[in-house]
N, C-alpha and C. Protein backbone atom coordinates (compact mmCIF):
# COMPACT_ATOMS: atom_id res chain seq x y z
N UNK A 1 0.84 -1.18 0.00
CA UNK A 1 0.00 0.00 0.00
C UNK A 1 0.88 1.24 0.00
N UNK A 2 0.04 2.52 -0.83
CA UNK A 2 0.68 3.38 -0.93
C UNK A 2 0.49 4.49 0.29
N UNK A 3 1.05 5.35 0.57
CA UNK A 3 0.48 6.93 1.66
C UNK A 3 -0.52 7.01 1.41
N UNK A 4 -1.60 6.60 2.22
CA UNK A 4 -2.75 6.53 2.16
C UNK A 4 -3.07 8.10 3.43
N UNK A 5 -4.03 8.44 3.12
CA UNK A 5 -4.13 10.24 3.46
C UNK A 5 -5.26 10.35 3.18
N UNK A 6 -6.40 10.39 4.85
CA UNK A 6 -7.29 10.42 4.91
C UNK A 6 -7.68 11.91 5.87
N UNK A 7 -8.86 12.37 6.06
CA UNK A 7 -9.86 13.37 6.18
C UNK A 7 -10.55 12.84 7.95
N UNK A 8 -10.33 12.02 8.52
CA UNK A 8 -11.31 11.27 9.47
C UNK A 8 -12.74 11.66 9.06
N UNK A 9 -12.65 13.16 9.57
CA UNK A 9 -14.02 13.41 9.93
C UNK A 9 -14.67 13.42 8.29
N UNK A 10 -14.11 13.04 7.42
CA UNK A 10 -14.92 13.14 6.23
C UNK A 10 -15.21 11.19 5.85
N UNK A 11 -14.80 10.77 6.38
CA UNK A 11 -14.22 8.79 6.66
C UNK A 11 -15.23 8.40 7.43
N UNK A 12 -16.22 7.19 6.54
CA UNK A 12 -17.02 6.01 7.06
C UNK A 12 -16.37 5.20 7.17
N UNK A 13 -16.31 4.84 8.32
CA UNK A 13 -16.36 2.72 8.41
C UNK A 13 -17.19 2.34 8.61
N UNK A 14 -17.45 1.31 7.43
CA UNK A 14 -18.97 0.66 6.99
C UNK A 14 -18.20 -1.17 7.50
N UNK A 15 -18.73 -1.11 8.70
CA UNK A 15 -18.60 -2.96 8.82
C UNK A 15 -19.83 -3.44 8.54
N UNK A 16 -19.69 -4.68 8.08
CA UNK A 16 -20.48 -5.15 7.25
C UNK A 16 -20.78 -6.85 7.70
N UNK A 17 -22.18 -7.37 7.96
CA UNK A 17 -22.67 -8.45 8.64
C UNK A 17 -22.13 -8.89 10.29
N UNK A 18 -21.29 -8.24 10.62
CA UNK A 18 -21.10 -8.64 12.26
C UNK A 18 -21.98 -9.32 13.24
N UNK A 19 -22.81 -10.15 12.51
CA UNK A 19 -23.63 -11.00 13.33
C UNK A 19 -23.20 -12.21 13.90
N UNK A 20 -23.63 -12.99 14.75
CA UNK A 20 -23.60 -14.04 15.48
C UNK A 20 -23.35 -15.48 14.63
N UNK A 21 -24.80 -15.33 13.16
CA UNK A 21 -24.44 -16.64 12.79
C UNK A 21 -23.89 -16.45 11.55
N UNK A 22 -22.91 -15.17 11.25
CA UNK A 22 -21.75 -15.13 10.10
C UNK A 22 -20.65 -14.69 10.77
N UNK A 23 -20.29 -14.75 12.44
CA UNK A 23 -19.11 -14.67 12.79
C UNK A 23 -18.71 -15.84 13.38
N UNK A 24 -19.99 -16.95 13.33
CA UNK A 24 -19.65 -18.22 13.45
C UNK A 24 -19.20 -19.64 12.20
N UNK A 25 -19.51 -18.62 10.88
CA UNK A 25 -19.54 -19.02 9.87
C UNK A 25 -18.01 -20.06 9.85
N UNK A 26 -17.52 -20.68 9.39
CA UNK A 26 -15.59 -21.37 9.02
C UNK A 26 -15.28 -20.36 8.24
N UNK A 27 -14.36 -19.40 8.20
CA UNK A 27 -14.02 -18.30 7.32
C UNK A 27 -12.44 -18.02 7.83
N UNK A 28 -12.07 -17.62 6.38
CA UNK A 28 -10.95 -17.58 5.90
C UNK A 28 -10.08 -16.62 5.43
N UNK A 29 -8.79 -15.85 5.42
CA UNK A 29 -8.13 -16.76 6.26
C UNK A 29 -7.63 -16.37 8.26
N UNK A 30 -8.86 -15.88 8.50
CA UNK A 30 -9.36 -15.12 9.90
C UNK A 30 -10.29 -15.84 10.52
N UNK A 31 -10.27 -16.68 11.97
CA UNK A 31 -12.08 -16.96 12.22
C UNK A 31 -12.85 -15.37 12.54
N UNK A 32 -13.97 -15.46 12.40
CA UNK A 32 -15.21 -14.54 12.69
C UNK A 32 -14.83 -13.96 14.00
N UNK A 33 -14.39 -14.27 14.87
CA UNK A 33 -14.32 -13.88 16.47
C UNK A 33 -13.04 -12.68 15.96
N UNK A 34 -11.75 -13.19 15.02
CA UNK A 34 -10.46 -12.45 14.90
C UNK A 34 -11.01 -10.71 14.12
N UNK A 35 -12.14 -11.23 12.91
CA UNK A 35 -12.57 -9.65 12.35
C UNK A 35 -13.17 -9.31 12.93
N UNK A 36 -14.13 -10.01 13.87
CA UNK A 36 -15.28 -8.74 15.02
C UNK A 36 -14.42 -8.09 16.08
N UNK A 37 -12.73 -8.71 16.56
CA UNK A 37 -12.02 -7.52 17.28
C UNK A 37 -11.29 -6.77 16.74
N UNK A 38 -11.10 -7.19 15.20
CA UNK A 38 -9.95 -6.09 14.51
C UNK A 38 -11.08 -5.15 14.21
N UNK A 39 -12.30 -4.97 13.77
CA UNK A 39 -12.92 -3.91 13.17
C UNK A 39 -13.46 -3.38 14.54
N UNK A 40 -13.86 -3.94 15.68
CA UNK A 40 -13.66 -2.73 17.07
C UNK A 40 -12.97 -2.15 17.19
N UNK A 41 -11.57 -2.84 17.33
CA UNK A 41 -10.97 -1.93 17.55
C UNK A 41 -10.76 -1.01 16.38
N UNK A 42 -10.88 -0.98 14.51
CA UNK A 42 -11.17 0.40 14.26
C UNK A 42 -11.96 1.38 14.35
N UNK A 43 -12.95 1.07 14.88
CA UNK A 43 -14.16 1.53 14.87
C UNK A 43 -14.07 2.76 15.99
N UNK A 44 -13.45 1.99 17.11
CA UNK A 44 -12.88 2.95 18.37
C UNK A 44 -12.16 3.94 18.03
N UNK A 45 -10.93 3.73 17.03
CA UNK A 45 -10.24 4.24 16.60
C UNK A 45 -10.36 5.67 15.42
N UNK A 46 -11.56 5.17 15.07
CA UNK A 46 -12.31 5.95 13.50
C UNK A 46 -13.36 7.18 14.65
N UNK A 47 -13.84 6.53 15.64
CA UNK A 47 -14.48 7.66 15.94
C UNK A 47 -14.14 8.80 17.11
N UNK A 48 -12.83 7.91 17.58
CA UNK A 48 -11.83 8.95 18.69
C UNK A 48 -11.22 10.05 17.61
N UNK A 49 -11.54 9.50 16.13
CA UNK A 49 -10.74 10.77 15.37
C UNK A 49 -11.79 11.82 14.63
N UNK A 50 -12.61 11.01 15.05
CA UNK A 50 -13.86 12.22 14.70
C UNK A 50 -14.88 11.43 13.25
N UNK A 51 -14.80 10.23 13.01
CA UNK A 51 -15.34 10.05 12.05
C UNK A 51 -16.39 8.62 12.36
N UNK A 52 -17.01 8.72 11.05
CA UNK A 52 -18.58 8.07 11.54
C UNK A 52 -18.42 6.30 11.20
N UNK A 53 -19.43 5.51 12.33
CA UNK A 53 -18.88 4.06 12.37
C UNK A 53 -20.24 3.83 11.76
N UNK A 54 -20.12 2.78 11.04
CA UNK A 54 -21.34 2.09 10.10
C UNK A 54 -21.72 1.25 10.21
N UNK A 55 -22.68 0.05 10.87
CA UNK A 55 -22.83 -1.30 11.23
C UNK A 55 -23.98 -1.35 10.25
N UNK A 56 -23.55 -2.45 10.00
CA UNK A 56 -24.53 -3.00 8.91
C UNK A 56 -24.61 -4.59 9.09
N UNK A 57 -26.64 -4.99 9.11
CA UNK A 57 -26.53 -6.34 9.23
C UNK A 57 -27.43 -6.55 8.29
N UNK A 58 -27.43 -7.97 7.57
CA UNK A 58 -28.63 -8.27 7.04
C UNK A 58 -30.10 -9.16 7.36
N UNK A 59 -30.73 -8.47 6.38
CA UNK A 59 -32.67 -9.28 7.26
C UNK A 59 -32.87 -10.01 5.69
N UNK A 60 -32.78 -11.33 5.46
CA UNK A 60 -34.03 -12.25 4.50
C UNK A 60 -34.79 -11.20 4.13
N UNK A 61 -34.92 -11.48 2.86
CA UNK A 61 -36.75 -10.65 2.67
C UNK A 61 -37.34 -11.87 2.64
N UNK A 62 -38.83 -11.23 2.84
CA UNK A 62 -39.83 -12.29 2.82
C UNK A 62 -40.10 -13.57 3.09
N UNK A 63 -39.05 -13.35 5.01
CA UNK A 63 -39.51 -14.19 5.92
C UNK A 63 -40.33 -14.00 7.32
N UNK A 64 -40.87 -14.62 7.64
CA UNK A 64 -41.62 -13.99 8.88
C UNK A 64 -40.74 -13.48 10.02
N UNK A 65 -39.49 -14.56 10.02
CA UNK A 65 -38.50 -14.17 11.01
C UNK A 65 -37.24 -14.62 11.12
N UNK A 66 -36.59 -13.87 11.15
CA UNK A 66 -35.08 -13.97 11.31
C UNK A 66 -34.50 -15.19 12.02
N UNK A 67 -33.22 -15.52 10.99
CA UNK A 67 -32.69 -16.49 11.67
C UNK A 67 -31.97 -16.05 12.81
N UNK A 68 -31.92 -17.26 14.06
CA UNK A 68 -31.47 -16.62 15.18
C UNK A 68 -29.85 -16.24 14.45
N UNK A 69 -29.38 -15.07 15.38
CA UNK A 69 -28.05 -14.88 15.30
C UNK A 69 -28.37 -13.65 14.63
N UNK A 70 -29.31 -13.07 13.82
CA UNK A 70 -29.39 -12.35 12.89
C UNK A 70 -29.23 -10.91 13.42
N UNK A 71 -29.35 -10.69 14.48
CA UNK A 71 -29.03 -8.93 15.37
C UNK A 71 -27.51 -9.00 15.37
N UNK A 72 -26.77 -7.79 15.61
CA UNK A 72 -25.93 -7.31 15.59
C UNK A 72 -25.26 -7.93 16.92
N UNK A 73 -23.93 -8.20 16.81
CA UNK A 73 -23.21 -9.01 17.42
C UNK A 73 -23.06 -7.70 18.59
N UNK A 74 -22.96 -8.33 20.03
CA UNK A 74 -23.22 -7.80 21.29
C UNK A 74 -22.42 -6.60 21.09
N UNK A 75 -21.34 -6.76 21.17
CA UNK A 75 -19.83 -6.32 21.37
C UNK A 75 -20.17 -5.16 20.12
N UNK A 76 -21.01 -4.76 19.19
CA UNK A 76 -21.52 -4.45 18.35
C UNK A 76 -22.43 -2.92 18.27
N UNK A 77 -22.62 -3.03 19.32
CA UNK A 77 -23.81 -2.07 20.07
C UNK A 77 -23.48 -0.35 19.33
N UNK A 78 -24.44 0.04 18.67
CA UNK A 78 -24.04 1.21 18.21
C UNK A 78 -23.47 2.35 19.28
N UNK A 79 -23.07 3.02 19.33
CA UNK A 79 -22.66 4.04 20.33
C UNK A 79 -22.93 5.47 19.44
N UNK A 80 -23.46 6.49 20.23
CA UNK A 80 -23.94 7.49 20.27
C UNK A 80 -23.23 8.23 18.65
N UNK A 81 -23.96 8.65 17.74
CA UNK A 81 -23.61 9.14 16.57
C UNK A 81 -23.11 7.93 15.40
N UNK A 82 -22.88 6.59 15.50
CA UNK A 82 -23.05 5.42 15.02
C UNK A 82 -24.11 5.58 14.54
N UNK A 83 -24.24 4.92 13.21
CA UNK A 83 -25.25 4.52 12.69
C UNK A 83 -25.39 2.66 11.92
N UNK A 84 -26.70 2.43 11.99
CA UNK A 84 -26.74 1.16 12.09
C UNK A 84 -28.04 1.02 10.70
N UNK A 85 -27.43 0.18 9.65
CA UNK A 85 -28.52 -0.31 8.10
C UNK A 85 -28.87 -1.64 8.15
N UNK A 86 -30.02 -1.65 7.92
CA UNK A 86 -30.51 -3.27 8.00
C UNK A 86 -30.16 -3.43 6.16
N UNK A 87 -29.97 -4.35 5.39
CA UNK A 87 -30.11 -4.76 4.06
C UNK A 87 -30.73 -5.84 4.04
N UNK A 88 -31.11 -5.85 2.74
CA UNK A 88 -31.83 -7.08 1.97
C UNK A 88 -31.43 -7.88 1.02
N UNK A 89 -30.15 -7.20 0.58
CA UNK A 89 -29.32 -7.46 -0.98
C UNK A 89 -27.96 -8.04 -0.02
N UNK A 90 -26.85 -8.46 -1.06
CA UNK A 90 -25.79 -8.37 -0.23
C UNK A 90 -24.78 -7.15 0.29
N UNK A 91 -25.38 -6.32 -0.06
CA UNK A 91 -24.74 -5.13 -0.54
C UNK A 91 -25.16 -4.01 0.39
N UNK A 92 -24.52 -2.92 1.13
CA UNK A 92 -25.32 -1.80 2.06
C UNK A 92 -25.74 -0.81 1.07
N UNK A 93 -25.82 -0.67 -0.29
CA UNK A 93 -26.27 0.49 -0.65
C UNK A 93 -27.68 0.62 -1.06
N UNK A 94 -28.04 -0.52 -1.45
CA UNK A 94 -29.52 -0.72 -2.45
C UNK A 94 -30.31 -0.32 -1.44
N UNK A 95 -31.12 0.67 -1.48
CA UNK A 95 -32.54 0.66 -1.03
C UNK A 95 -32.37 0.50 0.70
N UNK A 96 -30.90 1.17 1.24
CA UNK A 96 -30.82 1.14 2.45
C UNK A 96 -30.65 3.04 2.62
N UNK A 97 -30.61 3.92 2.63
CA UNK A 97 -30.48 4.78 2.68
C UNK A 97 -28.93 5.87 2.64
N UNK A 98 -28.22 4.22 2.85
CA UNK A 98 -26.69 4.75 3.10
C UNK A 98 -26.18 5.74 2.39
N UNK A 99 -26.50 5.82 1.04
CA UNK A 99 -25.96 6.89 0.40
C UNK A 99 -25.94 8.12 0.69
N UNK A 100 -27.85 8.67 1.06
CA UNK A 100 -27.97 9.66 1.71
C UNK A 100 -27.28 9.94 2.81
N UNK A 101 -27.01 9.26 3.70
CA UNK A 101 -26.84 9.33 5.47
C UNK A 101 -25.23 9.83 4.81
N UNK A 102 -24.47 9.29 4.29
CA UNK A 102 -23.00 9.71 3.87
C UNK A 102 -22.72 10.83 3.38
N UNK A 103 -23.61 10.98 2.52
CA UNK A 103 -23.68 12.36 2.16
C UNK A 103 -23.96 13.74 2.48
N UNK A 104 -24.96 13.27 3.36
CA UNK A 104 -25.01 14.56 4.42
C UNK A 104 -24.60 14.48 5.63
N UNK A 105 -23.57 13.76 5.75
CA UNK A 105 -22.43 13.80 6.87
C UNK A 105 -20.92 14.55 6.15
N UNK A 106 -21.19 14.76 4.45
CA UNK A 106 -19.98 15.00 4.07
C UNK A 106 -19.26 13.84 3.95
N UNK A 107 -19.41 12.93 3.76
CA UNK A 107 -18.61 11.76 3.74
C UNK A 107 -17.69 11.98 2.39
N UNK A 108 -16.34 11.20 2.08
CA UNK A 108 -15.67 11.25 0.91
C UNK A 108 -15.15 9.91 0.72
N UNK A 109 -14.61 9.21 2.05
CA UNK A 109 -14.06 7.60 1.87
C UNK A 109 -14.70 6.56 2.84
N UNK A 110 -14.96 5.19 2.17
CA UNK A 110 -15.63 4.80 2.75
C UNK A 110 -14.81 3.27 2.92
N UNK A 111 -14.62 3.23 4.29
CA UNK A 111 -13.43 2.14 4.47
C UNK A 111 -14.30 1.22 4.92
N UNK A 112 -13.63 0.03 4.43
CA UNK A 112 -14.68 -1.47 4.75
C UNK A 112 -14.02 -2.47 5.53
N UNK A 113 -14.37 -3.66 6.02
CA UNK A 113 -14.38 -4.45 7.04
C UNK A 113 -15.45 -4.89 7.20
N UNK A 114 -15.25 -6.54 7.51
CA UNK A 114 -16.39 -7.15 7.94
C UNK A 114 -16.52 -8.52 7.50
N UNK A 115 -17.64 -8.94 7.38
CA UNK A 115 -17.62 -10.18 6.74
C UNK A 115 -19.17 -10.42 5.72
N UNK A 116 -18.62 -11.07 4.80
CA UNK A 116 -17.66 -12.10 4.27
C UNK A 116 -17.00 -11.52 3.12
N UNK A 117 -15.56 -11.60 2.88
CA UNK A 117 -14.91 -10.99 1.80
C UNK A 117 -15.59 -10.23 0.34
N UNK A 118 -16.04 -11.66 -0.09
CA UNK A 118 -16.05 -11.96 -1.40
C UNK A 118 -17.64 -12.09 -1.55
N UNK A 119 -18.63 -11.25 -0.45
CA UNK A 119 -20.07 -11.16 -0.54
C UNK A 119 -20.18 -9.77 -0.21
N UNK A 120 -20.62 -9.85 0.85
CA UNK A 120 -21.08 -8.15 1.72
C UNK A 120 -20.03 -7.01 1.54
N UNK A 121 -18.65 -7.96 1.86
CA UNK A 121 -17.72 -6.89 1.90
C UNK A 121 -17.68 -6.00 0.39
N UNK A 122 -17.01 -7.13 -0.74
CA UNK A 122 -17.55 -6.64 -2.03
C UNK A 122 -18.15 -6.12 -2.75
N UNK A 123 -19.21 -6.76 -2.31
CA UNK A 123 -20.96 -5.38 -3.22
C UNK A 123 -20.81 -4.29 -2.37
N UNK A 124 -20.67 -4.13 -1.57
CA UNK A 124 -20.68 -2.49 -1.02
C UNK A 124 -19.17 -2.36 -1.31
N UNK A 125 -18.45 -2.41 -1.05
CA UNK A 125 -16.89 -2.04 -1.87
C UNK A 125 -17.91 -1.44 -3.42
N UNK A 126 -17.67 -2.22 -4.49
CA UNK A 126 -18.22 -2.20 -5.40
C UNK A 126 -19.51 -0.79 -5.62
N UNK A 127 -20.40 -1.03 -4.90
CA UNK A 127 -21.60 0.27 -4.86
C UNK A 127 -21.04 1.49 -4.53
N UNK A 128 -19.99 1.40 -3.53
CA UNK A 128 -19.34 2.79 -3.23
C UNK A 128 -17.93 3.57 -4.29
N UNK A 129 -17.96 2.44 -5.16
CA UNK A 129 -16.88 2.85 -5.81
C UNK A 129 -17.99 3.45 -7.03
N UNK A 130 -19.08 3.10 -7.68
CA UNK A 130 -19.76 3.42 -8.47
C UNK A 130 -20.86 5.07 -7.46
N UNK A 131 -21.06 4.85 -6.53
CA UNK A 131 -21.45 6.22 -5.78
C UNK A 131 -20.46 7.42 -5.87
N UNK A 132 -19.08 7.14 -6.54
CA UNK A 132 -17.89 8.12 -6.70
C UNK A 132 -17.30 8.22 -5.07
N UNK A 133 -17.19 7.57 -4.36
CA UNK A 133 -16.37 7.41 -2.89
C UNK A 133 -15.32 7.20 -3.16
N UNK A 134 -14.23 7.61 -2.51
CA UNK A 134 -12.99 6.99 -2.13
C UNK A 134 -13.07 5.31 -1.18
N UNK A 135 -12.54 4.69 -2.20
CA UNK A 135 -12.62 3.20 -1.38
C UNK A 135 -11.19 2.78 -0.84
N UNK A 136 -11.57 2.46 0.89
CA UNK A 136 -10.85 1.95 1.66
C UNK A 136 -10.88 -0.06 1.88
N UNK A 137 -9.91 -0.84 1.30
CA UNK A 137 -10.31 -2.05 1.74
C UNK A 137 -9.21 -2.08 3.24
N UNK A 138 -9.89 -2.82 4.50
CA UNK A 138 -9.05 -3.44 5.52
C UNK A 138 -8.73 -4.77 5.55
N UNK A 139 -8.11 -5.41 4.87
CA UNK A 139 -7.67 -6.60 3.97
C UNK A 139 -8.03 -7.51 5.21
N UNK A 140 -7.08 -7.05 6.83
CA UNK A 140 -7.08 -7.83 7.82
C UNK A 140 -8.18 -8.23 8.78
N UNK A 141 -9.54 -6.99 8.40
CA UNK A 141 -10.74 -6.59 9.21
C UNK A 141 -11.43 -7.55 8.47
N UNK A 142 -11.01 -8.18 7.28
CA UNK A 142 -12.05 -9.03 7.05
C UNK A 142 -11.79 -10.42 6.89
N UNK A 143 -12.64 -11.79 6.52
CA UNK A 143 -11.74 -12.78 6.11
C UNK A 143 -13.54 -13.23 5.29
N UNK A 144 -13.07 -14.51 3.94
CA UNK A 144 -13.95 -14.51 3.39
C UNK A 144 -14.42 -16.33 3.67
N UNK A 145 -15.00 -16.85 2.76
CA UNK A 145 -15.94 -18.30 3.22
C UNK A 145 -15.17 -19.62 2.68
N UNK A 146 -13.77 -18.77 2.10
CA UNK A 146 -12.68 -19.72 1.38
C UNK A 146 -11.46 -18.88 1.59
N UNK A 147 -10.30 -19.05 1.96
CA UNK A 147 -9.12 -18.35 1.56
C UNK A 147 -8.95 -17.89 0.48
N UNK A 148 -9.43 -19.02 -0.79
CA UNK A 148 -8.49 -18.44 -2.33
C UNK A 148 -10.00 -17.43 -3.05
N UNK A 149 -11.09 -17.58 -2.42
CA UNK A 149 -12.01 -16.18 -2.40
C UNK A 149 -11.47 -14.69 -1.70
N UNK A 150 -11.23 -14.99 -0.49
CA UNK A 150 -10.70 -13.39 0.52
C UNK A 150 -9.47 -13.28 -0.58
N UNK A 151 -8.53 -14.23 -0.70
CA UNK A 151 -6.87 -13.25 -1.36
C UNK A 151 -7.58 -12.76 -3.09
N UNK A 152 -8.41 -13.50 -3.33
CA UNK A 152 -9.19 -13.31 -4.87
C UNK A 152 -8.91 -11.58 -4.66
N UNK A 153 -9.95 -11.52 -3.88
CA UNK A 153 -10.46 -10.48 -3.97
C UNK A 153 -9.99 -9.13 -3.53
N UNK A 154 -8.84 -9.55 -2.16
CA UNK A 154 -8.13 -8.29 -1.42
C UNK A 154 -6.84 -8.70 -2.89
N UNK A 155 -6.27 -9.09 -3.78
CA UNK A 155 -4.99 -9.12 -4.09
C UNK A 155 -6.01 -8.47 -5.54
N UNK A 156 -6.80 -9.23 -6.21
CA UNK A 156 -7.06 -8.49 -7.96
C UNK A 156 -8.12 -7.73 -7.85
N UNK A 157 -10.00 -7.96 -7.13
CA UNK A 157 -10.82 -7.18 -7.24
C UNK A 157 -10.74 -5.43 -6.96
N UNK A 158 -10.17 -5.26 -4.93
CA UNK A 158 -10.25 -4.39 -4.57
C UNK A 158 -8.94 -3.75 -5.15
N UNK A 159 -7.81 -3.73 -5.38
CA UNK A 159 -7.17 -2.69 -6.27
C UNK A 159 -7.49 -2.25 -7.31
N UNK A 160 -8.92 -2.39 -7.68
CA UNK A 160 -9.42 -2.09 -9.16
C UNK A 160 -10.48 -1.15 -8.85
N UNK A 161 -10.60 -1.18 -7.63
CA UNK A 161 -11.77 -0.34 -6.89
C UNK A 161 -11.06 0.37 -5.52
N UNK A 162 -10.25 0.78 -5.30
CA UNK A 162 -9.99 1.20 -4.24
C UNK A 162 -8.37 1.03 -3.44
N UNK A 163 -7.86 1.42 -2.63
CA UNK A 163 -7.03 1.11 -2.03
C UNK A 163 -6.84 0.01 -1.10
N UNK A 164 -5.93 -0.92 -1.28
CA UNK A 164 -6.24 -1.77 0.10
C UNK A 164 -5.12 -1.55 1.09
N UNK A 165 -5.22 -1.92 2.50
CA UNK A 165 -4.53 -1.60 3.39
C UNK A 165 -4.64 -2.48 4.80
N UNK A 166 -3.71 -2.81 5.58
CA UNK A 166 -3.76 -3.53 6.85
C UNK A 166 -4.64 -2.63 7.88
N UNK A 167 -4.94 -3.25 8.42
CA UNK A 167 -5.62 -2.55 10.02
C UNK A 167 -4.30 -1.73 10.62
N UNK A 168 -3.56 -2.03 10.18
CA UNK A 168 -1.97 -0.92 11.13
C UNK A 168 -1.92 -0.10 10.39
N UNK A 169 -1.85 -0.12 8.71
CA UNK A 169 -1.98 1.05 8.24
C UNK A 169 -3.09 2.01 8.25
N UNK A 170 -4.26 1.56 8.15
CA UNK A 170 -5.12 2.41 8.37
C UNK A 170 -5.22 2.96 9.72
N UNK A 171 -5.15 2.48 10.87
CA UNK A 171 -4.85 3.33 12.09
C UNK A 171 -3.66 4.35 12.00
N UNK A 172 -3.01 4.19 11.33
CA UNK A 172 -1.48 5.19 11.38
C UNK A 172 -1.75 6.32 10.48
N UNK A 173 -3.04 5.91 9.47
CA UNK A 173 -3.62 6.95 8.45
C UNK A 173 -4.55 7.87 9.61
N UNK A 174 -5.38 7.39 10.08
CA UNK A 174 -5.74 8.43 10.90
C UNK A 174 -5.18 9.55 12.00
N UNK A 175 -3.80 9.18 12.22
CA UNK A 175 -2.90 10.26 12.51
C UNK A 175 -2.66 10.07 14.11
């Protein structure tokens, strides 16, 4: 990665599925328990510098009710100026409001984490790079449902869309 040179207060972190029964998922090459403490701790980190934390989980459409696990993982809990998107797609942008909410926060980059690589993480990677965002990947904040899916995608997709970067570099970007 190159000098990566960020704005905080203009910087989303959008984590993405942090639930119970996709941080229990077999995932690769991180278990689920290793990305729900690397993206706390950016999250802590993103908003001690002034910038906005994004939790995002997904709901089935057109079931009566959620599979258990499906709320936001404990440790998860929005905190005051956090904001929190339910989706339906794999993706946080469709028909969740996110675009707006970013935009009138001033938003410019939108750094990702979460799970699963090469699903959730991706389509919103992907939607935000077509919304004209600056895209942040946290290569280490996430892991995907195969190894040779997560390196797929942190080594050829996201350099085609964005910057990628370790969880150390991006903390050292925020200053």
């Amino acid at each position: 990665m190159t000098n990566l040179e960020l704005d905080p207060r203009r910087t989303a972190l959008v984590l993405v599925d942090l639930m119970p029964r996709i941080i229990a998922l077999p995932t690769e090459p991180y278990p689920g328990t290793d990305v729900l403490a690397r993206c706390l701790t950016l999250a802590a980190a993103v908003r001690a510098a002034g910038g906005l934390v994004v939790f995002v989980r997904v709901e089935r459409p057109g079931v009566a009710e959620q599979p258990p696990g499906s709320e936001l993982a404990v440790e998860c809990a929005p905190e005051p100026g956090d904001v929190q998107i339910v989706k339906r797609t794999l993706g946080a942008f469709h028909n969740t409001g996110l675009d707006d909410i970013l935009r009138s926060r001033g938003v410019r980059t939108v750094v990702l984490g979460g799970l699963v690589t090469n699903f959730g993480v991706e389509s919103t990677g992907r939607a935000a790079d077509e919304h004209d965002y600056d895209v942040v990947f946290v290569s280490d904040a996430m892991a995907g449902l195969h190894g040779y899916a997560h390196t797929f995608a942190v080594d050829y997709v996201f350099p085609r869309l964005g910057v990628v970067c370790t969880g150390d570099e991006f903390l050292a970007s925020l200053g």
